[in-house]
N, C-alpha and C. Protein backbone atom coordinates (compact mmCIF):
# COMPACT_ATOMS: atom_id res chain seq x y z
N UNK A 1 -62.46 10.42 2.36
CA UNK A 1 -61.77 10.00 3.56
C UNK A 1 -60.84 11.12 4.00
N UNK A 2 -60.81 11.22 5.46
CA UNK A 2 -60.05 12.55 5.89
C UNK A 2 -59.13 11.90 6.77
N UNK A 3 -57.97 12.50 6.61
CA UNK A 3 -56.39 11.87 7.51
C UNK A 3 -55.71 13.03 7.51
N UNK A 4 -55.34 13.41 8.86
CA UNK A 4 -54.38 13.85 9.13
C UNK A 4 -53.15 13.73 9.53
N UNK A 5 -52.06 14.57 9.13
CA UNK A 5 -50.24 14.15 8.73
C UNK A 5 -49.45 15.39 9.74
N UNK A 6 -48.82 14.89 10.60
CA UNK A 6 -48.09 16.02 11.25
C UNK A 6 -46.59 15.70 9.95
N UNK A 7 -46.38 17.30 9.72
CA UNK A 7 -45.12 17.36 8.53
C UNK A 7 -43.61 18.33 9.27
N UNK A 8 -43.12 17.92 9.42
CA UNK A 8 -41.69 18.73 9.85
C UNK A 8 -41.05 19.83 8.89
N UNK A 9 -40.15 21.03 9.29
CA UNK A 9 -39.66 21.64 8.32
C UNK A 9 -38.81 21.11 7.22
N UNK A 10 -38.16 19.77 7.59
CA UNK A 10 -37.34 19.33 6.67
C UNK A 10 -38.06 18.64 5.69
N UNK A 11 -37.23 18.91 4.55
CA UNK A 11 -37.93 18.90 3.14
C UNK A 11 -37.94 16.84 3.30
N UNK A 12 -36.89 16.32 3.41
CA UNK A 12 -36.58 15.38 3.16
C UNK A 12 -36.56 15.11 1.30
N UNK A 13 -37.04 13.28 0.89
CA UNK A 13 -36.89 13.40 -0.24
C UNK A 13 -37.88 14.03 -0.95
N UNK A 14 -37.63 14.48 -2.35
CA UNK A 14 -38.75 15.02 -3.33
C UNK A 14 -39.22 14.20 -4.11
N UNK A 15 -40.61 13.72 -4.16
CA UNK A 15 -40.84 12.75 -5.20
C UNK A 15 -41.38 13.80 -6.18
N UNK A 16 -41.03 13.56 -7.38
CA UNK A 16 -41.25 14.28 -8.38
C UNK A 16 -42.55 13.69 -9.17
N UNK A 17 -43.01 12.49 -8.83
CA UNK A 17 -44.12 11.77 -9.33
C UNK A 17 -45.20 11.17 -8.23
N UNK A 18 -45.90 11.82 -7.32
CA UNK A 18 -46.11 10.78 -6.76
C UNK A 18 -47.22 10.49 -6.68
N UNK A 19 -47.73 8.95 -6.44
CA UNK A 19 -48.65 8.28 -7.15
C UNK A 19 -50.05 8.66 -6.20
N UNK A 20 -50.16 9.04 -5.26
CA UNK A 20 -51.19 9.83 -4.61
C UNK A 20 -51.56 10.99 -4.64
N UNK A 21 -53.04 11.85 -4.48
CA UNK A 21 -52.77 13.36 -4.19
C UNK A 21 -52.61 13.56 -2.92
N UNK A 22 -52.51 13.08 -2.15
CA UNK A 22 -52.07 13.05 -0.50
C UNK A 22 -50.81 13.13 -0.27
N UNK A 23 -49.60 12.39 -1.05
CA UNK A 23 -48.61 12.76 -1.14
C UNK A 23 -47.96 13.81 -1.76
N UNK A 24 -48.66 14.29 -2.61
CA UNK A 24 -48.78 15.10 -3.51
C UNK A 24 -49.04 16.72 -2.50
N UNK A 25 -50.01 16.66 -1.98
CA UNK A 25 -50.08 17.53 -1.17
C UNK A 25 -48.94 18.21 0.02
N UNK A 26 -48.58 16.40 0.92
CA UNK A 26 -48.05 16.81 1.50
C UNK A 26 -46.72 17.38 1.02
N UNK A 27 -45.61 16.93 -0.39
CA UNK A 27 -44.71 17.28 -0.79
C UNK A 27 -44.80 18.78 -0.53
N UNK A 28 -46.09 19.11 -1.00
CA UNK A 28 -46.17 21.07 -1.86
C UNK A 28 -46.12 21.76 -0.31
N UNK A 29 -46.55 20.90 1.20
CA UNK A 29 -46.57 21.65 2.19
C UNK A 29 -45.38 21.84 2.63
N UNK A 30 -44.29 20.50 2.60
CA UNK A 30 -43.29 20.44 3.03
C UNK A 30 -42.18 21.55 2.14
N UNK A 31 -42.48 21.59 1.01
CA UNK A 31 -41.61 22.69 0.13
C UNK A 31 -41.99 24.09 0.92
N UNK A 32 -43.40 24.18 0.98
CA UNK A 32 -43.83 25.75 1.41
C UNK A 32 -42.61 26.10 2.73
N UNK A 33 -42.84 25.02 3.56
CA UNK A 33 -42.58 24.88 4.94
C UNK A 33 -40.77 25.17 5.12
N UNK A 34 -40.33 25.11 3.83
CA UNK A 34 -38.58 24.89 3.80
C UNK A 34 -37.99 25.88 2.63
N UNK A 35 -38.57 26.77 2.44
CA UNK A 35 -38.50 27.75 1.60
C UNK A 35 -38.32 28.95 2.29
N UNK A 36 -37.46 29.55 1.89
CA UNK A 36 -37.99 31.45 2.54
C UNK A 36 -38.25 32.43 1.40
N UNK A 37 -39.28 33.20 1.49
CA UNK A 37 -39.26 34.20 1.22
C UNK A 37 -38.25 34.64 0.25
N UNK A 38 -38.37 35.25 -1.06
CA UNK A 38 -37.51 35.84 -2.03
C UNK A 38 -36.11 35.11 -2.38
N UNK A 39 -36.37 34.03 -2.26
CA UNK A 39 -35.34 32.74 -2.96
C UNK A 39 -36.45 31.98 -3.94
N UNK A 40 -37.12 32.29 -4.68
CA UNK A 40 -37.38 31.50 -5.71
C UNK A 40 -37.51 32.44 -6.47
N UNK A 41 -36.56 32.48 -7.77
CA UNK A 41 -36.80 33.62 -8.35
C UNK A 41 -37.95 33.55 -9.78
N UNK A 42 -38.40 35.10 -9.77
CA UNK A 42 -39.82 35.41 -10.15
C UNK A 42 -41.19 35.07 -9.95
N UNK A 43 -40.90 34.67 -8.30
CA UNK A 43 -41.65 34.04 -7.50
C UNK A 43 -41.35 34.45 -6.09
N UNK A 44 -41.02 35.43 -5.90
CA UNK A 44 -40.19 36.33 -4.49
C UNK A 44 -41.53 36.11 -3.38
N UNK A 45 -42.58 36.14 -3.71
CA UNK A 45 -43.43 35.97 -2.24
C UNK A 45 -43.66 34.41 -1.93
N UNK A 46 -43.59 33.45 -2.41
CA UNK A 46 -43.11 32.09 -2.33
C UNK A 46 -42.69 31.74 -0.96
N UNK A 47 -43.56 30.81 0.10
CA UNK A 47 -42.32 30.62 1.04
C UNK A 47 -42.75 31.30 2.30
N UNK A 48 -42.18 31.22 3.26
CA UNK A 48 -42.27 31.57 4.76
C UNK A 48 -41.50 32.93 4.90
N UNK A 49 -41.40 33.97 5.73
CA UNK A 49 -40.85 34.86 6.15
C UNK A 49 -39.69 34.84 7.10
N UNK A 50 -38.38 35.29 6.75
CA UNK A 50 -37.73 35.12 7.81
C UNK A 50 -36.75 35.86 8.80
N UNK A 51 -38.37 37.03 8.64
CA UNK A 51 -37.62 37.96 9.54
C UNK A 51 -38.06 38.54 10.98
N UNK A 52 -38.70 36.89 11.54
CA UNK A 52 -38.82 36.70 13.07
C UNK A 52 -37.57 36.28 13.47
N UNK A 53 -36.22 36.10 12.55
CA UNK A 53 -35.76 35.52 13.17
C UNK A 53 -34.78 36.57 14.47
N UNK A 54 -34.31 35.90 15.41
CA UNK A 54 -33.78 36.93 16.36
C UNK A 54 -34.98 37.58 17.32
N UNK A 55 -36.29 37.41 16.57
CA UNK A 55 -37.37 37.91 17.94
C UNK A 55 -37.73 36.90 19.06
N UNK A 56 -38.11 37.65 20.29
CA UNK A 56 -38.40 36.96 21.54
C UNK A 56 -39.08 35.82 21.02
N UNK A 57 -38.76 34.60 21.65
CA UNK A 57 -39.38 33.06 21.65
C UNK A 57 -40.87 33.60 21.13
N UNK A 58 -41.58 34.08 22.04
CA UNK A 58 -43.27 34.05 21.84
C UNK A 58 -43.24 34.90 20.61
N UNK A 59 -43.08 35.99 20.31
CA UNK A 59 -43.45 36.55 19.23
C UNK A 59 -42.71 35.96 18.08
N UNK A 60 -41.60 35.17 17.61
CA UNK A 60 -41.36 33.98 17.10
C UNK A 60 -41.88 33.07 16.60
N UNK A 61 -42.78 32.37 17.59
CA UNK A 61 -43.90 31.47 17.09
C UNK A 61 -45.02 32.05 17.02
N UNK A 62 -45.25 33.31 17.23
CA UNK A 62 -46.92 33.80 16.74
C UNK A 62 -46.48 34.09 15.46
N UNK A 63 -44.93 34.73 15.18
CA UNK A 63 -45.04 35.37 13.55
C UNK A 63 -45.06 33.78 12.64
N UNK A 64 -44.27 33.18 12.94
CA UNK A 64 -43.83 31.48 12.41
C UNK A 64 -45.16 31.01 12.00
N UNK A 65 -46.29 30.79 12.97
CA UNK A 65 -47.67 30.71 12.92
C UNK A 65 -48.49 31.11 12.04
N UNK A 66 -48.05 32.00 12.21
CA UNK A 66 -49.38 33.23 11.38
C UNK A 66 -48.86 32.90 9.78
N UNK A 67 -47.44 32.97 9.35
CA UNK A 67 -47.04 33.07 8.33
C UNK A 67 -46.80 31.27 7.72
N UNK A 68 -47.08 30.76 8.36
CA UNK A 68 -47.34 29.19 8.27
C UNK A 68 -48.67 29.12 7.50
N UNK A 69 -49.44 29.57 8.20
CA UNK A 69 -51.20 29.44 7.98
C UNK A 69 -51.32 30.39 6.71
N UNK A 70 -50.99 31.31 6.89
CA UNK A 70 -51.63 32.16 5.30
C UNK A 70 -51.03 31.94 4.47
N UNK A 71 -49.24 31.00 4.52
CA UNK A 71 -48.51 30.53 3.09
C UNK A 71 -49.40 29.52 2.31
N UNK A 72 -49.50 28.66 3.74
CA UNK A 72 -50.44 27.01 3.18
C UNK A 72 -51.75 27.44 2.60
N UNK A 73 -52.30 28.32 3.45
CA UNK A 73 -54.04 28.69 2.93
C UNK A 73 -53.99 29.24 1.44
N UNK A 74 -52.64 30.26 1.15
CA UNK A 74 -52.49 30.91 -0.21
C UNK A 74 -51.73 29.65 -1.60
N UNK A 75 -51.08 28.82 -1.21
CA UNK A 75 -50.45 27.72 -1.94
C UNK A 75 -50.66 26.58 -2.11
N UNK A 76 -51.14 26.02 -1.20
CA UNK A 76 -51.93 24.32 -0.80
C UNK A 76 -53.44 24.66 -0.13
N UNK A 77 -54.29 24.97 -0.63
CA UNK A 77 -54.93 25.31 -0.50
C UNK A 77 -55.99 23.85 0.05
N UNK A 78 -55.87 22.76 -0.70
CA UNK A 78 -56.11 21.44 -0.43
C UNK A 78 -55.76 20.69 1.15
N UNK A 79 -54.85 21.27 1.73
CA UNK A 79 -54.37 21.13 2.93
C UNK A 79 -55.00 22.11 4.34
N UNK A 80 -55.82 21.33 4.99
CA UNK A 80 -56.59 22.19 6.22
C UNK A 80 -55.31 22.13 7.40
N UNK A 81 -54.88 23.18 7.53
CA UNK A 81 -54.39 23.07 9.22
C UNK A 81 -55.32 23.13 10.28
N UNK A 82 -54.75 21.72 10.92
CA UNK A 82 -55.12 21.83 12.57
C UNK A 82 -54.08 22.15 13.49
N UNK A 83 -53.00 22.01 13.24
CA UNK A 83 -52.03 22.40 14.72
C UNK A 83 -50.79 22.74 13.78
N UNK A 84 -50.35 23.95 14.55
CA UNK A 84 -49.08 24.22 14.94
C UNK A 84 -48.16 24.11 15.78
N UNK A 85 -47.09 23.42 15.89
CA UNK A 85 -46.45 23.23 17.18
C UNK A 85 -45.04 23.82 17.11
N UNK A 86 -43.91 23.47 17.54
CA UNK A 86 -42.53 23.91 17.77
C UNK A 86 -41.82 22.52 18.02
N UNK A 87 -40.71 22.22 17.86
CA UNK A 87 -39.59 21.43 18.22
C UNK A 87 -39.19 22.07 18.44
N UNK A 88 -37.87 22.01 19.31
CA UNK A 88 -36.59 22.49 19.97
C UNK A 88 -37.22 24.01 20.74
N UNK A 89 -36.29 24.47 21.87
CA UNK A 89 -36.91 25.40 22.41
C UNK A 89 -36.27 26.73 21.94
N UNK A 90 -34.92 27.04 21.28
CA UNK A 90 -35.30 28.05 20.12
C UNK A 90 -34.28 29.02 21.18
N UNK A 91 -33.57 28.61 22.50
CA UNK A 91 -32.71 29.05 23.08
C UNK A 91 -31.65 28.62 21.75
N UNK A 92 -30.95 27.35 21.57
CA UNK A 92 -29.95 26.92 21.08
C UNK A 92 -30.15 27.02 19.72
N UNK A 93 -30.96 27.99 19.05
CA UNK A 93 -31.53 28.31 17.81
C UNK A 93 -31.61 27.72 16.51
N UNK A 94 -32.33 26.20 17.27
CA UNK A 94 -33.06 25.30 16.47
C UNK A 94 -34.85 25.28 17.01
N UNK A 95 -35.56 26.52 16.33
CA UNK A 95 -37.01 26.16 16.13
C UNK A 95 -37.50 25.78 15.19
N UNK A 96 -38.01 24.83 15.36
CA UNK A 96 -38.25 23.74 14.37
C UNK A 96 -40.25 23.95 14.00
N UNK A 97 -40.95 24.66 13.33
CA UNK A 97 -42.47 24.26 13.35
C UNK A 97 -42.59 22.75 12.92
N UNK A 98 -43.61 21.89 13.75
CA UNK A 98 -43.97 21.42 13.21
C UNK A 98 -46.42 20.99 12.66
N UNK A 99 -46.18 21.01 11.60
CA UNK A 99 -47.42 21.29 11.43
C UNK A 99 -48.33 19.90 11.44
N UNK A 100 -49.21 20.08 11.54
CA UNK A 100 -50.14 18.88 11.10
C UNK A 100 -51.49 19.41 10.40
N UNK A 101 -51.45 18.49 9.39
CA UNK A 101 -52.40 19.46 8.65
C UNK A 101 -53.95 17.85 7.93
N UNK A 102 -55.10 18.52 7.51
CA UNK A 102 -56.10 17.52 7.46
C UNK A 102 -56.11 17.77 6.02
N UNK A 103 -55.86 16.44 5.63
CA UNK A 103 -55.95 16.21 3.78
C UNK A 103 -57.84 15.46 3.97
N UNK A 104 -58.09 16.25 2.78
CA UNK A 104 -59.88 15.08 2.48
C UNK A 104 -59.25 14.84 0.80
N UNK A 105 -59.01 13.72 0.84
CA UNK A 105 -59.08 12.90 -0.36
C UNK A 105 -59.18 11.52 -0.38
């Protein structure tokens, strides 16, 4: 069975057990998704990049994008993306990705 989950950057809670691999999944996307780059230590490539930040809106969400898709494809590998989107418009410097991604389990 295939379902897809739009997931926000916020981590929210962590279930440390959880009784699905669907939840399971989505936890490991939502961690990827709220992580940066060289904060997990001995694990420095871990995580999103965050040094679009301060670039023009569009090149912003192409780097956000790009580095969205090859974290998940390299870490959750179980998780297909279909869309990338944005919350907030990133003037008042809240851009928010939000992803939706296709679990088959």
């Amino acid at each position: 069975m295939s379902r897809e989950i739009d997931i926000l950057t916020d981590p929210g809670l962590v279930d440390f057990a959880p009784i699905e691999e669907a939840a399971e999944i989505v936890q490991n996307v939502k961690t990827i998704l709220s992580t940066r780059k060289y904060d997990v230590p001995l694990h420095r490539d871990f995580g999103l990049d965050a040094s679009v930040v301060d670039q023009p809106l569009p090149r912003a969400k192409a780097g956000i994008s790009a580095d969205i898709i090859a974290a998940i494809k390299r870490y959750e590998p179980r998780a297909e993306i279909t869309k990338v989107s944005f919350d907030g418009d990133g003037i008042s410097g809240a851009l928010k990705p939000r992803v939706r991604i296709r679990i088959n389990a």
